[in-house]
Protein backbone atom coordinates (compact mmCIF):
# COMPACT_ATOMS: atom_id res chain seq x y z
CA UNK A 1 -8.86 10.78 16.87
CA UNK A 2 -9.35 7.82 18.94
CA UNK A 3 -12.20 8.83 21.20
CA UNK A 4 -15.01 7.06 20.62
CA UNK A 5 -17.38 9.11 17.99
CA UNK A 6 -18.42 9.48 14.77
CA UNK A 7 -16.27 10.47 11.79
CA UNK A 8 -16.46 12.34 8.48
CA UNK A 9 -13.03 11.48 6.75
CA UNK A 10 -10.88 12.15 3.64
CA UNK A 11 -8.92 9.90 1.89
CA UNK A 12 -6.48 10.47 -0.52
CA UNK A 13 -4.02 8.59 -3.77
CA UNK A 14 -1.12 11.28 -3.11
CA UNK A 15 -0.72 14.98 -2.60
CA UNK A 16 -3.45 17.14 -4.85
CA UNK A 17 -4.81 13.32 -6.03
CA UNK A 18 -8.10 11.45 -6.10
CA UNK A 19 -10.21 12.25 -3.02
CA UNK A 20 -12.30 10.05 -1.57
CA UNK A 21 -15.01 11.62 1.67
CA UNK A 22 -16.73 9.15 3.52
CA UNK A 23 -18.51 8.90 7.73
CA UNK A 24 -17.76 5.61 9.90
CA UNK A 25 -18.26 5.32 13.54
CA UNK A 26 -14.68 2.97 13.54
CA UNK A 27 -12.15 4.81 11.97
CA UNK A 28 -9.31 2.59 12.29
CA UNK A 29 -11.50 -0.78 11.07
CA UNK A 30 -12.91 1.26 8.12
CA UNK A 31 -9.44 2.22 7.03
CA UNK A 32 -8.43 -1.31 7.09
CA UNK A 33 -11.40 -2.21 4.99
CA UNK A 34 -10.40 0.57 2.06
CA UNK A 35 -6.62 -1.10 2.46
CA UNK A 36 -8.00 -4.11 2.00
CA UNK A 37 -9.69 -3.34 -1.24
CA UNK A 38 -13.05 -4.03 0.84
CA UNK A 39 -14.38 -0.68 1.59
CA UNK A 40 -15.91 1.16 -1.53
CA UNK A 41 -15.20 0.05 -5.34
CA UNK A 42 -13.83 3.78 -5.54
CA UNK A 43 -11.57 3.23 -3.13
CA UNK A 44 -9.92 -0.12 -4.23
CA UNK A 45 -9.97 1.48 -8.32
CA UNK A 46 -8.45 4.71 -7.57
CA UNK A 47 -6.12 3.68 -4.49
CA UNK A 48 -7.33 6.00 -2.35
CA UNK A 49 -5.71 4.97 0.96
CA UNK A 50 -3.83 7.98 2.59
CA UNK A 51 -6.02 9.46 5.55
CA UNK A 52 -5.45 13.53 5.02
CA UNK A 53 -8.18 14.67 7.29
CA UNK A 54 -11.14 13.55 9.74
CA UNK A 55 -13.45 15.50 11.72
CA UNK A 56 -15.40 13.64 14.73
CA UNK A 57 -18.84 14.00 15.57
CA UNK A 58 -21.21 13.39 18.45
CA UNK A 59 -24.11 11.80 16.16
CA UNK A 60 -24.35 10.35 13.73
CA UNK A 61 -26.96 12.47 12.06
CA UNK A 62 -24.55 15.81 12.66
CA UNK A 63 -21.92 13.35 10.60
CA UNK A 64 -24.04 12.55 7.76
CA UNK A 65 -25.02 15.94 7.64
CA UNK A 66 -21.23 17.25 6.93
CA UNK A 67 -20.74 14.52 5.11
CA UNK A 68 -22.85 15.64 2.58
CA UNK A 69 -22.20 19.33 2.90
CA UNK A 70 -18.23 18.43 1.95
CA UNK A 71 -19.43 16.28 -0.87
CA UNK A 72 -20.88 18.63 -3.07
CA UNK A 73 -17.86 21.33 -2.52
CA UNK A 74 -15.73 22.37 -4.59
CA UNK A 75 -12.25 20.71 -5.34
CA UNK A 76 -10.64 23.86 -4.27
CA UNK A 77 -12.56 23.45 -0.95
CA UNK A 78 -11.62 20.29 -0.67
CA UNK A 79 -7.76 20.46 -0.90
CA UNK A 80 -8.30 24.04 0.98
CA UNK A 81 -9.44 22.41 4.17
CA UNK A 82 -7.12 19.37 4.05
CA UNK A 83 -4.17 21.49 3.89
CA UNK A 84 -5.21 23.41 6.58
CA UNK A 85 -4.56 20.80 9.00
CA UNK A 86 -2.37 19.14 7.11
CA UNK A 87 -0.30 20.61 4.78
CA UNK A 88 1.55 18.13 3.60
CA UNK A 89 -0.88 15.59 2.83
CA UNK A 90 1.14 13.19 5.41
CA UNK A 91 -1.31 10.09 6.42
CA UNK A 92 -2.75 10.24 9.72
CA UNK A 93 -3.69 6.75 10.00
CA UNK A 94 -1.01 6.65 12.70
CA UNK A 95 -2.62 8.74 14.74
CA UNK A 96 -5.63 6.34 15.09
């Protein structure tokens, strides 16, 4: 996940918890921000911190485009992808 790129990402509180979706082209600096309480008012009110899943794109555009498609899914959806990858909700973050 460290090539340079564009990302659509999942955050989440804990296993099966608040989910928050979002796209940055900087991973890692984005990630900080949402520690930091800086990077959405979601974010910093519902603790959503853990990285569960990312996908990388060559364009933006193609990222904003997921983005959106994963948005207006289903929960299920949601929580089926993530544990498809990873199934135990571990956060990636170290990874980056």
């Amino acid at each position: 996940m460290s090539n340079p790129g564009v990302y659509v990402y999942i955050l989440a509180s804990r296993k099966h918890g608040t989910l928050y979706i979002g796209v940055t082209n900087n991973l890692r600096a984005r990630l900080e921000l949402h520690r930091a309480g800086k990077g959405s008012e979601f974010v910093k009110k519902y603790g959503v911190t853990r990285l569960v899943y990312a996908e990388e794109f060559a364009s933006p555009q193609e990222a904003i485009t997921r983005e959106k498609q994963m948005k207006e899914w289903k929960r299920d959806w949601k929580i089926r992808l993530i544990e498809q990858e990873n199934p135990d909700w571990n956060d990636l973050s170290h990874l980056l």
